[in-house]
N, C-alpha and C. Protein backbone atom coordinates (compact mmCIF):
# COMPACT_ATOMS: atom_id res chain seq x y z
N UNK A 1 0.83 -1.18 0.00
CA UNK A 1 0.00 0.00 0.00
C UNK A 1 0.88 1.24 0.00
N UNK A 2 0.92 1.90 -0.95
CA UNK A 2 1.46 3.55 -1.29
C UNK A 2 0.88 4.19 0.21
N UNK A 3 2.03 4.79 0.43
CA UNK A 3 1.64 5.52 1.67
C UNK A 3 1.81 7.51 1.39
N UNK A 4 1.19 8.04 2.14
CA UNK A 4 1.02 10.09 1.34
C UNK A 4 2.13 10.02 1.48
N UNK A 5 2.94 9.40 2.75
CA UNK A 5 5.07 9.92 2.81
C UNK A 5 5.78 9.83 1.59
N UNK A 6 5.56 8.59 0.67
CA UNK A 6 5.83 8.69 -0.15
C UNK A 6 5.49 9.06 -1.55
N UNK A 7 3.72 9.56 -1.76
CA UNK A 7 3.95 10.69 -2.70
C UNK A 7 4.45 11.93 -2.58
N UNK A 8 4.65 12.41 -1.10
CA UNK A 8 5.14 13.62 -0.69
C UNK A 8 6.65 13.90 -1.38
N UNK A 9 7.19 12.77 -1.00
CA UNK A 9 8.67 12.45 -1.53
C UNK A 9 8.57 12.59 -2.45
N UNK A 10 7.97 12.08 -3.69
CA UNK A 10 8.02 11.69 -5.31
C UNK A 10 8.07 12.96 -5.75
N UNK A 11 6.66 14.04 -4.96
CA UNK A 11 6.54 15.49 -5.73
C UNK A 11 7.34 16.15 -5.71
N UNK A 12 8.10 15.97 -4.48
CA UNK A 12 9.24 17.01 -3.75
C UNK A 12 10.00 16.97 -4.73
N UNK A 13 10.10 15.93 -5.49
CA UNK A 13 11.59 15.51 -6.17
C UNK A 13 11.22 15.75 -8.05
N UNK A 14 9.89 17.00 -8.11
CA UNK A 14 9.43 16.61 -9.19
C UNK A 14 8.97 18.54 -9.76
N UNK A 15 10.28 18.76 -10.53
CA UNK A 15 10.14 20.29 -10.86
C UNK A 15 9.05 20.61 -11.56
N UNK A 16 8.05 21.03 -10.88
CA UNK A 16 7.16 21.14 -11.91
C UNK A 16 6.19 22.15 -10.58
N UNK A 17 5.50 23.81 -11.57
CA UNK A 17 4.85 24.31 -10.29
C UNK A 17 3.43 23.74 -9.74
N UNK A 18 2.71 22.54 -10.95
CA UNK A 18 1.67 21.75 -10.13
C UNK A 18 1.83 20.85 -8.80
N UNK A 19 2.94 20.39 -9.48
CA UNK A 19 3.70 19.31 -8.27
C UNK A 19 3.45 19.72 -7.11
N UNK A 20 4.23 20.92 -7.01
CA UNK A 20 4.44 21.76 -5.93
C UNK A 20 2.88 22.47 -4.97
N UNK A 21 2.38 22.29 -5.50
CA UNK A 21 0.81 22.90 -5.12
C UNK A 21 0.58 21.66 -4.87
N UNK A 22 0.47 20.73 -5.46
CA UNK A 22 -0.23 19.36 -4.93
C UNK A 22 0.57 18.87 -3.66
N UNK A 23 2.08 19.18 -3.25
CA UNK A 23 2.73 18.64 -2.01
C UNK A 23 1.64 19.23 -1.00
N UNK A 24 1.04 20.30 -1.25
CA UNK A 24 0.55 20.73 -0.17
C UNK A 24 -0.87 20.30 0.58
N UNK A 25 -1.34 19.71 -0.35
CA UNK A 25 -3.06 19.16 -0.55
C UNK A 25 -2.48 17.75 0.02
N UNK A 26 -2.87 17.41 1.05
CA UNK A 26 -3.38 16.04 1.40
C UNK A 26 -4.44 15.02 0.95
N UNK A 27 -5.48 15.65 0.22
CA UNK A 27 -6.22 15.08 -0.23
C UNK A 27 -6.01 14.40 -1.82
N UNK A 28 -5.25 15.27 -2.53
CA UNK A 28 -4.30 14.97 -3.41
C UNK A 28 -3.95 13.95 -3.38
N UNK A 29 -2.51 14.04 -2.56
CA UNK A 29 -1.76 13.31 -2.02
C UNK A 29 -2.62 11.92 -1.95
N UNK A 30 -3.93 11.69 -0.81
CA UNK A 30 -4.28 10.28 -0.56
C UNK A 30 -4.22 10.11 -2.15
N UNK A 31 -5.79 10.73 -2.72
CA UNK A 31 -6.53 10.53 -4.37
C UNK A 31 -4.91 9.55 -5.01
N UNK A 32 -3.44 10.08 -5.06
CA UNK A 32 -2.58 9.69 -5.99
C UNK A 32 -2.01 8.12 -5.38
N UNK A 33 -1.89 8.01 -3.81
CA UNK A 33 -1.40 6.84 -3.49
C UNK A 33 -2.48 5.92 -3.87
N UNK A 34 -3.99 6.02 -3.63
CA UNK A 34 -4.47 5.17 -3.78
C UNK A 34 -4.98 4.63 -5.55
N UNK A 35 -4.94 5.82 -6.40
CA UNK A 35 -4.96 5.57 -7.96
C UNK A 35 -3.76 4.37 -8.22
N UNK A 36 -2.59 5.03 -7.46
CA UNK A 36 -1.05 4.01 -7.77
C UNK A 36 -1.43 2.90 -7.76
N UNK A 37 -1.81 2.97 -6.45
CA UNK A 37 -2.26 1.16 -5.72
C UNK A 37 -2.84 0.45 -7.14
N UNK A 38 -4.37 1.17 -7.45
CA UNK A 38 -5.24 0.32 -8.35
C UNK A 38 -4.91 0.21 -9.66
N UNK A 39 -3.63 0.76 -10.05
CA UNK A 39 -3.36 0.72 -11.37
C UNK A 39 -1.92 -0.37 -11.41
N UNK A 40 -1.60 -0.26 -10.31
CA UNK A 40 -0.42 -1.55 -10.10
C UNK A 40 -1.25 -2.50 -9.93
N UNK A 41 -2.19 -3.01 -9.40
CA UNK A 41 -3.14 -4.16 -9.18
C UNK A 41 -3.77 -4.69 -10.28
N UNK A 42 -4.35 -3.32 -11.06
CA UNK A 42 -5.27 -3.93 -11.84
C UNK A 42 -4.55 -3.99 -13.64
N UNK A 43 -3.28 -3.66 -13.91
CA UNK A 43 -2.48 -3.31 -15.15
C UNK A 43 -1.20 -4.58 -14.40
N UNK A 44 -0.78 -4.56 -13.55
CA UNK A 44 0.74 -5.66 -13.50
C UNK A 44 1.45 -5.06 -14.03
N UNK A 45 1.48 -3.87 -14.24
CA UNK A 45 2.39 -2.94 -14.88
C UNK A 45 3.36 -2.22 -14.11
N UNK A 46 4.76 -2.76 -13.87
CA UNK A 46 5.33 -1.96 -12.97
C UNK A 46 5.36 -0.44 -13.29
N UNK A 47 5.35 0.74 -12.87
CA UNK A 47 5.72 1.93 -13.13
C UNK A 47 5.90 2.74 -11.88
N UNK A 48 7.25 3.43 -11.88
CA UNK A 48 7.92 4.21 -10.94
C UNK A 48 6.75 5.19 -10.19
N UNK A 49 6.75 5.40 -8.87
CA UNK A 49 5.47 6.02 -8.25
C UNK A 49 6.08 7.54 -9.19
N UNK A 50 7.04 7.77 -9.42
CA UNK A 50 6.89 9.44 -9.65
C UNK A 50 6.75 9.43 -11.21
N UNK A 51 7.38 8.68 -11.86
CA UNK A 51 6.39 8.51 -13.60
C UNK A 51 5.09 8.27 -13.28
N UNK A 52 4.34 7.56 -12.49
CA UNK A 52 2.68 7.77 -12.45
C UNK A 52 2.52 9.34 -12.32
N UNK A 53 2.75 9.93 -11.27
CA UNK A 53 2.28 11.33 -10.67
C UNK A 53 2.64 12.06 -11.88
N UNK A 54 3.93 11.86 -12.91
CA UNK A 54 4.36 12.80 -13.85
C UNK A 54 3.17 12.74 -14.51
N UNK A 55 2.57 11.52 -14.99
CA UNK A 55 1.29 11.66 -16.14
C UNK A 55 -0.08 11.84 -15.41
N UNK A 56 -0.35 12.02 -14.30
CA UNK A 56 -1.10 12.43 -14.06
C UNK A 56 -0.73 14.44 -14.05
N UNK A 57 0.31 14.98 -13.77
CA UNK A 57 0.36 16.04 -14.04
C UNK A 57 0.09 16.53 -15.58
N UNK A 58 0.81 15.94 -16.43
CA UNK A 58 0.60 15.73 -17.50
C UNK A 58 -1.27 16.14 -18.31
N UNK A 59 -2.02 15.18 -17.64
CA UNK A 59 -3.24 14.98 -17.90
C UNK A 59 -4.17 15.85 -16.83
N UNK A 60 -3.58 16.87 -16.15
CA UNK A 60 -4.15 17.40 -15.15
C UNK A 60 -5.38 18.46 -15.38
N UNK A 61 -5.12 18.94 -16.39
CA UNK A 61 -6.08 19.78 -17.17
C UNK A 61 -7.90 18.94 -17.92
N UNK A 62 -7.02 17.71 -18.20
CA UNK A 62 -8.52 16.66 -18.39
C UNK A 62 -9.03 16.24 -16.95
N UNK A 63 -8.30 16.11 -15.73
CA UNK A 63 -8.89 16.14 -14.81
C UNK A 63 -9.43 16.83 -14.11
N UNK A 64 -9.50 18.13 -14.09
CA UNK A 64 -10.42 18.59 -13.65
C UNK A 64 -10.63 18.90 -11.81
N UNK A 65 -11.26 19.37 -11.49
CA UNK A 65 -11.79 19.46 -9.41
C UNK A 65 -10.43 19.80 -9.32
N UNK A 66 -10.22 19.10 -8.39
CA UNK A 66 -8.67 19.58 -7.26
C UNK A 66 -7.43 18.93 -8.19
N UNK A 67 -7.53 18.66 -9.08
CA UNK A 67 -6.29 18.56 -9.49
C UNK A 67 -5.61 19.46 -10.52
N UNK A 68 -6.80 19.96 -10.82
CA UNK A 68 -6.51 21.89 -12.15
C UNK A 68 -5.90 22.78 -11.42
């Protein structure tokens, strides 16, 4: 189970000024550990927790609420 410590870590380490707004949101933060979780579960797809968060920044504009 992805824990917020370590998306906290991933963003910290991730130049970008969304990133940086999202370190601060906890709610964020859970929303991304637990997406990680279900997309490692349900794909078997290994991918680095901070390449996930990159494409979700990436796609942040199609998402929409708290992540615009």
């Amino acid at each position: 189970m992805t824990k917020i410590h370590e998306v906290t870590e991933a963003l910290s380490r991730i130049d970008n000024e969304l990133a940086q707004k999202w370190l601060h949101n906890d709610l964020i933060k859970k929303s991304l550990a637990e997406s990680y979780d279900y997309w490692l579960e349900d794909t078997r797809i290994p991918i680095p927790l901070k390449d996930y968060i990159i494409q979700y920044l990436a796609n942040a504009e199609f998402l929409g609420g708290i992540f615009s």
